[in-house]
Protein backbone atom coordinates (compact mmCIF):
# COMPACT_ATOMS: atom_id res chain seq x y z
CA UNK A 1 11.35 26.75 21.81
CA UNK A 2 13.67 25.30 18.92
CA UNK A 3 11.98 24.29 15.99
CA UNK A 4 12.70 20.96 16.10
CA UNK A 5 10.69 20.76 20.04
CA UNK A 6 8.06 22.18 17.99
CA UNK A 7 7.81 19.48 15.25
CA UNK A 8 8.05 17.02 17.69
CA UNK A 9 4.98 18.70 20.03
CA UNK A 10 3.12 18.61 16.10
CA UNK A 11 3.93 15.34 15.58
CA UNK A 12 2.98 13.91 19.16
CA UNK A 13 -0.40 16.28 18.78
CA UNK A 14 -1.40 14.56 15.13
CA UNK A 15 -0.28 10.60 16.86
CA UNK A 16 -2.56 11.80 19.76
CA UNK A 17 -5.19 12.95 16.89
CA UNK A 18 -4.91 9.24 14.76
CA UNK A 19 -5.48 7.30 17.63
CA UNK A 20 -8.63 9.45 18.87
CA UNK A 21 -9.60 9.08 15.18
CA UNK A 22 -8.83 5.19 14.76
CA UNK A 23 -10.69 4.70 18.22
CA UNK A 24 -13.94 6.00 16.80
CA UNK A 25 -13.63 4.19 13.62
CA UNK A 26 -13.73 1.17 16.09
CA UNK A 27 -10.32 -0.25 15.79
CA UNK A 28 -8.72 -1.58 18.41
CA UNK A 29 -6.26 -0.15 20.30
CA UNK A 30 -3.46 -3.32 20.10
CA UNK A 31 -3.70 -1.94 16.51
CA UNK A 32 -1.52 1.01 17.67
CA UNK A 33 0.01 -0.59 20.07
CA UNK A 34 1.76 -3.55 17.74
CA UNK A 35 2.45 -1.48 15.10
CA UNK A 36 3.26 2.19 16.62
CA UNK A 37 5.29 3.40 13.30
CA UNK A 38 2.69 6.11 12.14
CA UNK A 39 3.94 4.98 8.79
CA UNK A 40 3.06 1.61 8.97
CA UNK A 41 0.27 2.58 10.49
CA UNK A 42 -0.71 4.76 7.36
CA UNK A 43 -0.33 1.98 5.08
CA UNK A 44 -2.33 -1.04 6.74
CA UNK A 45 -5.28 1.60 7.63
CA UNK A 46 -5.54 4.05 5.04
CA UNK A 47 -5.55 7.03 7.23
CA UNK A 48 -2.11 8.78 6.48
CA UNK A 49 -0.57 12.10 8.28
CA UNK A 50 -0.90 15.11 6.53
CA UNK A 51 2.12 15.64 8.26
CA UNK A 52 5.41 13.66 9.11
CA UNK A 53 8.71 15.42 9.99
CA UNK A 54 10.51 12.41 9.46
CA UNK A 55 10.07 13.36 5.76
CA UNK A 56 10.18 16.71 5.44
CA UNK A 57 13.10 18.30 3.60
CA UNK A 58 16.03 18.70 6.10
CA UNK A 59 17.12 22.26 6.64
């Protein structure tokens, strides 16, 4: 497995992991579904990835 499959496995794993989270907080789920951009996402919620390969330094 490349590492590039493997950042995007980690990255689907820690989406899968927001939405269980924002779920239990009691948001609703047409929160993820109208704005799916984990970044956006971040910003109008609070609850940021500790992770996002879209920003990591390029190798």
């Amino acid at each position: 497995m490349s590492e590039k499959e493997i950042i995007q496995l980690h990255k689907a794993d820690k989406l899968i992991e927001q939405r269980l989270y924002l779920e239990a907080a009691g948001y609703l789920d047409t929160l993820y579904e109208v704005y799916p951009d984990d970044d956006y996402l971040c910003f109008i919620t609070g609850l940021c990835m500790s992770y996002n390969p879209n920003k990591a330094p390029k190798a």
